[in-house]
C-alpha atoms as a PDB file:
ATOM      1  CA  UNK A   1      92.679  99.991 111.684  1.00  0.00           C
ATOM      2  CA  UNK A   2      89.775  97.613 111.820  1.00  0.00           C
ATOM      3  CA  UNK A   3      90.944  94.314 109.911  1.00  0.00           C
ATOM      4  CA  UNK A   4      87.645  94.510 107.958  1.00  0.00           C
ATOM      5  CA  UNK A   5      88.518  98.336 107.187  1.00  0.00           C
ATOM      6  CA  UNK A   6      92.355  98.598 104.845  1.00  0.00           C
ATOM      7  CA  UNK A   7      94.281 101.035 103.211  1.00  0.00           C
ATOM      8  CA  UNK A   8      94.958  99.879 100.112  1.00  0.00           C
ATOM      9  CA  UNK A   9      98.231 101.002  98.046  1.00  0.00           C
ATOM     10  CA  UNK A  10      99.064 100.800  94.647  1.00  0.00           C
ATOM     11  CA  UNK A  11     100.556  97.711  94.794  1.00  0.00           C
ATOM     12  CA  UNK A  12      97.823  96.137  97.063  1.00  0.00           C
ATOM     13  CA  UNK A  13      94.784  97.326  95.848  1.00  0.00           C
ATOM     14  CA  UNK A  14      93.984  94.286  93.658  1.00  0.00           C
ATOM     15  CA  UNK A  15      94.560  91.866  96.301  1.00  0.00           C
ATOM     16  CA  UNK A  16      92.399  93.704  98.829  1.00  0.00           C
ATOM     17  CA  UNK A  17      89.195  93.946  96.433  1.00  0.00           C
ATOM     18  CA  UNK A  18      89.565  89.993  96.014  1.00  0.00           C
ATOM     19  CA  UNK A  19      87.587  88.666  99.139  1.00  0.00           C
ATOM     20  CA  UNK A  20      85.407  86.176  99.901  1.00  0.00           C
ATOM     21  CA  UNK A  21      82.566  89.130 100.647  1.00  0.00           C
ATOM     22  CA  UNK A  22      81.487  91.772  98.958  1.00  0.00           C
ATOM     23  CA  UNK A  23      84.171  94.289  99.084  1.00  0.00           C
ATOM     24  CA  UNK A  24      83.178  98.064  99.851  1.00  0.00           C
ATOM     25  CA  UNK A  25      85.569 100.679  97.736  1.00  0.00           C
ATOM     26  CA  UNK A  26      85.988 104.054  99.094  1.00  0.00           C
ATOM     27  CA  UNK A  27      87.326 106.553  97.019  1.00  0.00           C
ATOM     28  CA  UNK A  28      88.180 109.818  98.802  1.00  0.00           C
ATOM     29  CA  UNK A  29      90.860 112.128  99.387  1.00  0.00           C
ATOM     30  CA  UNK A  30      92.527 114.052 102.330  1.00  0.00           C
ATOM     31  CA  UNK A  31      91.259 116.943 101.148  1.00  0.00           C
ATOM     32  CA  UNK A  32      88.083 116.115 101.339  1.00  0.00           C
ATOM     33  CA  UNK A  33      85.741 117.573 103.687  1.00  0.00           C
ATOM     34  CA  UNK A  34      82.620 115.129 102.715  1.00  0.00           C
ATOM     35  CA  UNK A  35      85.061 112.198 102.736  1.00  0.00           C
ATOM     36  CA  UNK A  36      85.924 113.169 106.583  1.00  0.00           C
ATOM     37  CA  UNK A  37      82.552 113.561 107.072  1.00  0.00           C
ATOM     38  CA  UNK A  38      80.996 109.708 106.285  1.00  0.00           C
ATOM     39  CA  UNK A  39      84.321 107.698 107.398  1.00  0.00           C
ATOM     40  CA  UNK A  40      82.674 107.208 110.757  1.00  0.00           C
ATOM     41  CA  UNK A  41      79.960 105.776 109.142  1.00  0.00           C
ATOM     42  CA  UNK A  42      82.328 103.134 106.889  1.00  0.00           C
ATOM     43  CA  UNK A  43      83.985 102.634 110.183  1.00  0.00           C
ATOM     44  CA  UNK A  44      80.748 101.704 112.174  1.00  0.00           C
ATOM     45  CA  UNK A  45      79.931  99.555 108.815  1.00  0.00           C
ATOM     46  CA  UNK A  46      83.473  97.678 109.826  1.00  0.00           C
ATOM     47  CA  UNK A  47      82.284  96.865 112.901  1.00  0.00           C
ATOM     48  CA  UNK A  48      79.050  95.650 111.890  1.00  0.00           C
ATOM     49  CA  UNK A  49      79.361  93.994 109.532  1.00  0.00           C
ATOM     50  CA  UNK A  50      82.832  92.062 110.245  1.00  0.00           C
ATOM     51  CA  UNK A  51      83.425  88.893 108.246  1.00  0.00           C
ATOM     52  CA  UNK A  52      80.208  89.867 105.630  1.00  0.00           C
ATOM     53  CA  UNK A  53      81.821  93.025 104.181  1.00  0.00           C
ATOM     54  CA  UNK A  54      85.411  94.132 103.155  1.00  0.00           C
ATOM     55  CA  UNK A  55      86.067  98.221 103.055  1.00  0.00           C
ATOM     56  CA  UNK A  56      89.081  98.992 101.276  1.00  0.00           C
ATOM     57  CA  UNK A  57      89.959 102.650 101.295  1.00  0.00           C
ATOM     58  CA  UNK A  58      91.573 104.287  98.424  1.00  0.00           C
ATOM     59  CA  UNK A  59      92.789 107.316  98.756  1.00  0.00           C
ATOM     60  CA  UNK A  60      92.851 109.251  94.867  1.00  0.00           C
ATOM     61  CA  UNK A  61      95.623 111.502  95.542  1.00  0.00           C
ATOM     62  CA  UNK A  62      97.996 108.616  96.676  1.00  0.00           C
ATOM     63  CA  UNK A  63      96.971 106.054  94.283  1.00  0.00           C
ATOM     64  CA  UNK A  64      94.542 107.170  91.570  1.00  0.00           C
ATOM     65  CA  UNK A  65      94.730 104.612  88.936  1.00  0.00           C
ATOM     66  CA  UNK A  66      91.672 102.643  90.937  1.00  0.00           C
ATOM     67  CA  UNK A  67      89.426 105.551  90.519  1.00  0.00           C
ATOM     68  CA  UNK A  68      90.068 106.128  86.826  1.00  0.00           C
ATOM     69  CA  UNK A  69      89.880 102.599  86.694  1.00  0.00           C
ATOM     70  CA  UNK A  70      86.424 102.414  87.998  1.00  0.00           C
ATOM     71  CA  UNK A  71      85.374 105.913  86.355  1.00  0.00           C
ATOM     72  CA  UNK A  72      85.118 108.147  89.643  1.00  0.00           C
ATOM     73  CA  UNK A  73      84.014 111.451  88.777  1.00  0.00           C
ATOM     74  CA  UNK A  74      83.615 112.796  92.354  1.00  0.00           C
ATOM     75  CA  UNK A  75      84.378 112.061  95.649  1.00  0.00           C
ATOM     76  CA  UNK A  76      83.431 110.349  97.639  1.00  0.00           C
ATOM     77  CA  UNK A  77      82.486 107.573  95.808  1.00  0.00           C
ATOM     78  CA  UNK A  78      81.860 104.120  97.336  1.00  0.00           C
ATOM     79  CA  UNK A  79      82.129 101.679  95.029  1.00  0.00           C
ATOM     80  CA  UNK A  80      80.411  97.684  95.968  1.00  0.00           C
ATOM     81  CA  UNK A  81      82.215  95.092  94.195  1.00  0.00           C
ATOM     82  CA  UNK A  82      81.325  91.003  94.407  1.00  0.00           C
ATOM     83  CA  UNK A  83      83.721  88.561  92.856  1.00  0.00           C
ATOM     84  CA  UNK A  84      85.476  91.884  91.905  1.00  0.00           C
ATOM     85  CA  UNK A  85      82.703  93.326  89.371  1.00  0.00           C
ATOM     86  CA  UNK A  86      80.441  96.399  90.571  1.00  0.00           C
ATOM     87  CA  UNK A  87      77.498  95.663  91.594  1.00  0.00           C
ATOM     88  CA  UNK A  88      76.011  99.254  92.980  1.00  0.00           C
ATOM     89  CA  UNK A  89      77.476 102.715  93.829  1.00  0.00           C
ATOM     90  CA  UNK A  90      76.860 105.679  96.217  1.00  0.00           C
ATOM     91  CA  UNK A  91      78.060 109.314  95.066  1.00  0.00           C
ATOM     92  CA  UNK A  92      78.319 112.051  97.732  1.00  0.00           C
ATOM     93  CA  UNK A  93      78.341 111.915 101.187  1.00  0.00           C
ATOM     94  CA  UNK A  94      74.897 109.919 102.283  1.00  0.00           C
ATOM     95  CA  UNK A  95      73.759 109.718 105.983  1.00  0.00           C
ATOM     96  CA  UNK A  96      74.622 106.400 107.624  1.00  0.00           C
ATOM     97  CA  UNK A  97      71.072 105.864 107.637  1.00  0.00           C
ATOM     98  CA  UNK A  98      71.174 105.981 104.131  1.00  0.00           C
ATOM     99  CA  UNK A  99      74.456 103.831 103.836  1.00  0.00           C
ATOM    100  CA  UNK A 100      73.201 101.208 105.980  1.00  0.00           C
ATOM    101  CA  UNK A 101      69.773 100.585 104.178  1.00  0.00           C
ATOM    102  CA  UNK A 102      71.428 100.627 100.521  1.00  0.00           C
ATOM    103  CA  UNK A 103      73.944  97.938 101.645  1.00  0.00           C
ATOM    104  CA  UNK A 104      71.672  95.820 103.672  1.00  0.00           C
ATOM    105  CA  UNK A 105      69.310  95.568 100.389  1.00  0.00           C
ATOM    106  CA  UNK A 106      72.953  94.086  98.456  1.00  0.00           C
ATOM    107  CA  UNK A 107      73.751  91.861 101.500  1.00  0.00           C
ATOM    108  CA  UNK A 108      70.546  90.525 102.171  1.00  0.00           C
ATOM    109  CA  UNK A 109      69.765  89.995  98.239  1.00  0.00           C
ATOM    110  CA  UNK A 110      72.860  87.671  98.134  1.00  0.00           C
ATOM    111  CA  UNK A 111      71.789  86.068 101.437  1.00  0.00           C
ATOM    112  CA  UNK A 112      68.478  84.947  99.369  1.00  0.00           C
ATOM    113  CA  UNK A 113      70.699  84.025  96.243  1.00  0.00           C
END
């Protein structure tokens, strides 16, 4: 795993949402065929953006007291957090294309801040 791209666990999902970046929260499930479907995508957002963005991974099945937390109605669900408060979220299974303008309009806003 990509150390810009964790699993998190029920005991170490707090301490992987608090990050220096803005931390990306997937919510998904093994079950899920749309979840399968964009984690290339999160992957390739790793890689990209390594050291500017944080993807934590939750899984909802394993540890679902994050999603309830957060209110997750559906999966997938990626969740952008900054100093640990929400700032934006993505329901369903966008295209990268999709993915990769809606976070570069977070990241570069807090580039101008």
């Amino acid at each position: 795993m990509l150390p810009w791209l964790v699993e998190a666990d029920a005991e170490s999902f707090d301490a992987e949402i608090t990050a220096s970046v803005p931390v990306l929260v997937d919510f998904w499930a093994q079950w899920c065929g749309p979840c399968k479907w964009i984690e290339p995508a999160l992957e390739q957002l790793a890689r990209d953006h390594a050291g500017k963005l944080k993807i934590v991974r939750d899984d909802i099945d394993a540890v679902p007291q994050p999603a309830a937390r957060f209110g997750v109605q559906s999966i997938p669900t990626l969740v952008l957090l900054r100093g640990g408060g929400e700032i934006d979220r993505v329901m369903g299974a966008v295209p990268k294309q999709q993915l990769d303008e809606w976070l570069e309009r977070h990241l570069d806003a807090r580039a101008r801040a």
